[in-house]
PDB file of N, CA and C in Angstrom:
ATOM      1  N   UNK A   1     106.283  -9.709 180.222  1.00  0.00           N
ATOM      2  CA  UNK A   1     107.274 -10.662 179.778  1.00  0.00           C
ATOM      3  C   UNK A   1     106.615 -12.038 179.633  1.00  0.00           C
ATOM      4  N   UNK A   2     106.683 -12.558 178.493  1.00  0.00           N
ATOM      5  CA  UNK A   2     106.033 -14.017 178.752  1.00  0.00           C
ATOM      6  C   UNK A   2     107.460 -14.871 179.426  1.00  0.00           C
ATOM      7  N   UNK A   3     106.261 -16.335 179.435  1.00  0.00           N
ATOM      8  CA  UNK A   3     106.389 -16.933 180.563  1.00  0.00           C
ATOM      9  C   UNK A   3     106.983 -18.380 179.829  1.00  0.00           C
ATOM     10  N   UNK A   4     107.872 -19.027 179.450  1.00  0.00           N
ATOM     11  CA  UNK A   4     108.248 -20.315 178.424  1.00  0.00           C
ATOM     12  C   UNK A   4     107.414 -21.596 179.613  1.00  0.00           C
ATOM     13  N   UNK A   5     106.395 -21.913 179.378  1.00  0.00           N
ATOM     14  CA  UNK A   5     106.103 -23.522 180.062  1.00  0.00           C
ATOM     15  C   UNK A   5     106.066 -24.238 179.447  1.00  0.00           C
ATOM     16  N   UNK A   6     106.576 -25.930 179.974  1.00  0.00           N
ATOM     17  CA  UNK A   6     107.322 -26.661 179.841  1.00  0.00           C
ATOM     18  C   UNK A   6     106.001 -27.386 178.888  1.00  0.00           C
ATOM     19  N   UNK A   7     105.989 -28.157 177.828  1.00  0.00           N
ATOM     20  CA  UNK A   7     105.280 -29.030 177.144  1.00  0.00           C
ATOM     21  C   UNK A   7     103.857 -29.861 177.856  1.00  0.00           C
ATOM     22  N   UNK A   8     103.269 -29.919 177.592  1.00  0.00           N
ATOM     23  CA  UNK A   8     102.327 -30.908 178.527  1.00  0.00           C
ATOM     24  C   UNK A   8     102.417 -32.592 178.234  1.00  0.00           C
ATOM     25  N   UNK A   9     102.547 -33.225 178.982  1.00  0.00           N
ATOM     26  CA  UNK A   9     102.853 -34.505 178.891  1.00  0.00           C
ATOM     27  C   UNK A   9     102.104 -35.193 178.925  1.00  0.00           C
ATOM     28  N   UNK A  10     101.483 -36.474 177.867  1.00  0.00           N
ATOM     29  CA  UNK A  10     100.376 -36.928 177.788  1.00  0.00           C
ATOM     30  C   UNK A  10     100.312 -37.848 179.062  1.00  0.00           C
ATOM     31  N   UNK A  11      99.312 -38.442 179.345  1.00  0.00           N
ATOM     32  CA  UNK A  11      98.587 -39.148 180.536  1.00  0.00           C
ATOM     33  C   UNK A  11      98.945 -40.731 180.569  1.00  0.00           C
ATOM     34  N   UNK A  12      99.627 -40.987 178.940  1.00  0.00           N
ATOM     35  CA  UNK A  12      99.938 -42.515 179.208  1.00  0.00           C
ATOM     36  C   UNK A  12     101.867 -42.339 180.002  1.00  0.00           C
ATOM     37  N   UNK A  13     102.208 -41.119 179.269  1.00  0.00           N
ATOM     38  CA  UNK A  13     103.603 -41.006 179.556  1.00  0.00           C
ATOM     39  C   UNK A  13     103.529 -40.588 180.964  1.00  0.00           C
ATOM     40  N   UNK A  14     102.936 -40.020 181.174  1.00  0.00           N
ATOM     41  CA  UNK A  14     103.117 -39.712 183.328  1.00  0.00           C
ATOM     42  C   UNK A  14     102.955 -40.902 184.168  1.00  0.00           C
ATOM     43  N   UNK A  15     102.072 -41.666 183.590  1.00  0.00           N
ATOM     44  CA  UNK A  15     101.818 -42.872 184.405  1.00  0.00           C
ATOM     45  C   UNK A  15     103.171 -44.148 183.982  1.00  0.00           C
ATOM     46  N   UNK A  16     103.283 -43.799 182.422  1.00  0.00           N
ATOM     47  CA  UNK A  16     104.520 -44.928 182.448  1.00  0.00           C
ATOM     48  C   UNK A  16     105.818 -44.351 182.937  1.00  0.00           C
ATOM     49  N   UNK A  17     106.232 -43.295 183.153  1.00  0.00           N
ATOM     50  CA  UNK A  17     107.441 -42.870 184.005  1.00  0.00           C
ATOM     51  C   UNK A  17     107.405 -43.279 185.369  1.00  0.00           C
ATOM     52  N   UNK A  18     106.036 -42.987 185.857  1.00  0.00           N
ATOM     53  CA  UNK A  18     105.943 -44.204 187.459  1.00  0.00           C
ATOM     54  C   UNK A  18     106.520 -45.577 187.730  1.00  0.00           C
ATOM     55  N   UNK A  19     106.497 -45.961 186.894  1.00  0.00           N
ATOM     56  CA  UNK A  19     107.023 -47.743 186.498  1.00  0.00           C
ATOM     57  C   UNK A  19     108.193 -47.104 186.749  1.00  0.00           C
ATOM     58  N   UNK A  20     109.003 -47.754 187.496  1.00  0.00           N
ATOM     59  CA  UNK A  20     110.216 -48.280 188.476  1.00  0.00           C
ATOM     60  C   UNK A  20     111.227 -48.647 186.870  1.00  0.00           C
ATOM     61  N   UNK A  21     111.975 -48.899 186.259  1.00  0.00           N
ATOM     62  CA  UNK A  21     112.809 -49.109 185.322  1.00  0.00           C
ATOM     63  C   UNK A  21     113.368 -50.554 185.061  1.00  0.00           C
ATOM     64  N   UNK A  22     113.084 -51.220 186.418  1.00  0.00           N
ATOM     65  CA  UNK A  22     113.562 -52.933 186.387  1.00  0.00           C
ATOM     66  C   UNK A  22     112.263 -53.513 186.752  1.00  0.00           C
ATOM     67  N   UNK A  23     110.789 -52.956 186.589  1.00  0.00           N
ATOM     68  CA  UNK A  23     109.854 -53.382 186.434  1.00  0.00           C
ATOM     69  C   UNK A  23     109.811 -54.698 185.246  1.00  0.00           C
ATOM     70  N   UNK A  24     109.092 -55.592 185.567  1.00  0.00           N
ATOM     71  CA  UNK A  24     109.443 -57.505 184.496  1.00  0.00           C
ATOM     72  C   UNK A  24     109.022 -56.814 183.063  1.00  0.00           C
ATOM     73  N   UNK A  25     107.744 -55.632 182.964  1.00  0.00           N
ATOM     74  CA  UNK A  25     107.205 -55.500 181.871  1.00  0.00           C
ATOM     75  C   UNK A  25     107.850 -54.508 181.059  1.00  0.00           C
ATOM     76  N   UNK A  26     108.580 -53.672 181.798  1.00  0.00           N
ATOM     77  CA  UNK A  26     109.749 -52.534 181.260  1.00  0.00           C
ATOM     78  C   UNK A  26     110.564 -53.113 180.349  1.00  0.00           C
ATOM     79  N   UNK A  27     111.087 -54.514 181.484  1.00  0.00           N
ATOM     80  CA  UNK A  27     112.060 -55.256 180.597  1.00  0.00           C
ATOM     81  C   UNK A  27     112.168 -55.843 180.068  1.00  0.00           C
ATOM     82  N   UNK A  28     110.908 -56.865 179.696  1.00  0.00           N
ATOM     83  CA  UNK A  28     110.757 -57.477 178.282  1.00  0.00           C
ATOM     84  C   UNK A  28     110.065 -55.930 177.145  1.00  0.00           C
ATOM     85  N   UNK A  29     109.952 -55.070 177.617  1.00  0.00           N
ATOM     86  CA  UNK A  29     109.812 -54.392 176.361  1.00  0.00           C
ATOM     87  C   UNK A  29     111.142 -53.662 175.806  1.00  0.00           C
ATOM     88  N   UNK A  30     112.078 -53.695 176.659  1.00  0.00           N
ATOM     89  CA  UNK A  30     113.374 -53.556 176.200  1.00  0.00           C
ATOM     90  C   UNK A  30     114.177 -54.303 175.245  1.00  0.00           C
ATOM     91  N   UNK A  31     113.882 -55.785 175.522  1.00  0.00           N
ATOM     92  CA  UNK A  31     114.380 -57.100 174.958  1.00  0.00           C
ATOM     93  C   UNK A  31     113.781 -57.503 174.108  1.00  0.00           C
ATOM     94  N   UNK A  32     112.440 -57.608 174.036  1.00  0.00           N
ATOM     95  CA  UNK A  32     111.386 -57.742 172.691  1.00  0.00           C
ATOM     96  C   UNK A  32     110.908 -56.777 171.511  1.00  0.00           C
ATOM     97  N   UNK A  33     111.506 -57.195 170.568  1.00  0.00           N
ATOM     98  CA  UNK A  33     110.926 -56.334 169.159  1.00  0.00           C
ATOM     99  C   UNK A  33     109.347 -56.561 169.217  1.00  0.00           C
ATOM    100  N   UNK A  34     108.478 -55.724 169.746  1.00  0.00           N
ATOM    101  CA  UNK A  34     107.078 -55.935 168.989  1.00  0.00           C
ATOM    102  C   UNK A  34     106.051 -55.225 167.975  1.00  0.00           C
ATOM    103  N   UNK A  35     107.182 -55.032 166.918  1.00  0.00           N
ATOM    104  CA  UNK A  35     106.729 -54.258 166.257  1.00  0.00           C
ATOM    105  C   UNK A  35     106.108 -55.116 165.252  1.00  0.00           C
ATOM    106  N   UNK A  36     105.801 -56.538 165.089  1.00  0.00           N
ATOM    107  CA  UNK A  36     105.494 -57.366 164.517  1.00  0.00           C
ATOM    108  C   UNK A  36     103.969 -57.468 164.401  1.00  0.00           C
ATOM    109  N   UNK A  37     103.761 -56.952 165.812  1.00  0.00           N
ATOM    110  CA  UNK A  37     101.995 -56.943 165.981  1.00  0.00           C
ATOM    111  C   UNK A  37     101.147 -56.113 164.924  1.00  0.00           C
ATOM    112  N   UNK A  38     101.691 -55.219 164.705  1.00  0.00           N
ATOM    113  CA  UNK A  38     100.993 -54.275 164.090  1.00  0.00           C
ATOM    114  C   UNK A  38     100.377 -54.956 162.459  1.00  0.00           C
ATOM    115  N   UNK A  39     101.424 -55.828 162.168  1.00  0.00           N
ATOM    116  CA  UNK A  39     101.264 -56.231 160.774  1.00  0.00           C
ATOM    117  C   UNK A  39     100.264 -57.526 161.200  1.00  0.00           C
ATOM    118  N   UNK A  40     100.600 -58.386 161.896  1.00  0.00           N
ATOM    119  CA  UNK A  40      99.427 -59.258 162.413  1.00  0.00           C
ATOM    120  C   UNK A  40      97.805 -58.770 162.270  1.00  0.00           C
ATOM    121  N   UNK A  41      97.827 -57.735 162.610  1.00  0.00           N
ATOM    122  CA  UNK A  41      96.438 -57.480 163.318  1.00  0.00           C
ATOM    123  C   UNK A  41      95.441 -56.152 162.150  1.00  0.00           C
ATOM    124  N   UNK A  42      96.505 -55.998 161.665  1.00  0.00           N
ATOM    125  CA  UNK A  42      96.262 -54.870 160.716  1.00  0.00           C
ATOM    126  C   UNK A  42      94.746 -54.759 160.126  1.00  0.00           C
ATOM    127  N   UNK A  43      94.554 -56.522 159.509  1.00  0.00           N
ATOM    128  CA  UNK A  43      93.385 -56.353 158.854  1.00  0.00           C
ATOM    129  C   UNK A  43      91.965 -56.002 160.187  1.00  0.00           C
ATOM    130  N   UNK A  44      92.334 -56.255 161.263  1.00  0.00           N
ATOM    131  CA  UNK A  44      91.572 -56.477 162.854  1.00  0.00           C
ATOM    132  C   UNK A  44      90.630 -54.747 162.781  1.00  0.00           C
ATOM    133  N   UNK A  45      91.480 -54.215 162.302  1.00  0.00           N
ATOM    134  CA  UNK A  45      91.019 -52.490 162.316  1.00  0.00           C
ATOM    135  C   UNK A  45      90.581 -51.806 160.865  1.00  0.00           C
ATOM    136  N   UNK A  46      89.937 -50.600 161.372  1.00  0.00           N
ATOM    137  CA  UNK A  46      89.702 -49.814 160.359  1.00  0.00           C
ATOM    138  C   UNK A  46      90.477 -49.178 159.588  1.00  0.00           C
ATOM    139  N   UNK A  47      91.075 -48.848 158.273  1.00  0.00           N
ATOM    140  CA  UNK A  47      92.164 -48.489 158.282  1.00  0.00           C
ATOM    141  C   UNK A  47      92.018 -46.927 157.782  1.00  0.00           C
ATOM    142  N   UNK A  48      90.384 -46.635 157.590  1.00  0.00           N
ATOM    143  CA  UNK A  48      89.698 -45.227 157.613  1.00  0.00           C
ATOM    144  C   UNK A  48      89.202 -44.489 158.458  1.00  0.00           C
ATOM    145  N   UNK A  49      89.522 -45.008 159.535  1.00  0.00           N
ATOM    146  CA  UNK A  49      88.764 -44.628 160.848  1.00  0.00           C
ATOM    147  C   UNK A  49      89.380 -44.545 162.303  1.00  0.00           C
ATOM    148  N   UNK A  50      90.150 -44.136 162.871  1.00  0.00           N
ATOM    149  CA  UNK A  50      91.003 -44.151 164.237  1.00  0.00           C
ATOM    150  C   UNK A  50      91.668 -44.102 164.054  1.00  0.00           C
ATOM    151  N   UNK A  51      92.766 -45.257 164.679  1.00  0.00           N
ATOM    152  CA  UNK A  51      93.872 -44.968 165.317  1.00  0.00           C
ATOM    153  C   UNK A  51      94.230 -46.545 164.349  1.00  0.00           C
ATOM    154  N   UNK A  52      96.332 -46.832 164.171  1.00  0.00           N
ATOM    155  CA  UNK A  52      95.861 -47.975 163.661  1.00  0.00           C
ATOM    156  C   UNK A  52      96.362 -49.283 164.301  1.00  0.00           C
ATOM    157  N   UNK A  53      96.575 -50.111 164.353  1.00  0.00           N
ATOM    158  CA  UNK A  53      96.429 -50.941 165.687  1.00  0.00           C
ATOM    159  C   UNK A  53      97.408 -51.206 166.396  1.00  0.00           C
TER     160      UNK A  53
END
């Protein structure tokens, strides 16, 4: 009979579920849009190569 196991959870998400929920940095990322950075910095990276910023 197989066996259904549960997803594996990456290593940034195990450690950020540790963070307490009224942690200061939890909660300005609740309250702050920073999706702004990405366009800032854009030219900063490769845009053929990795990850993008």
């Amino acid at each position: 009979m197989l066996q259904h196991k549960p997803k594996q959870i990456s290593f940034h998400s195990s450690l950020y579920n540790k963070i307490p929920e009224n942690h200061i940095l939890k909660r300005i990322d609740s309250a702050v849009d920073f999706s702004f950075i990405n366009g800032l910095l854009e030219n900063s990276y490769c845009k053929e190569f990795g990850r993008p910023a």
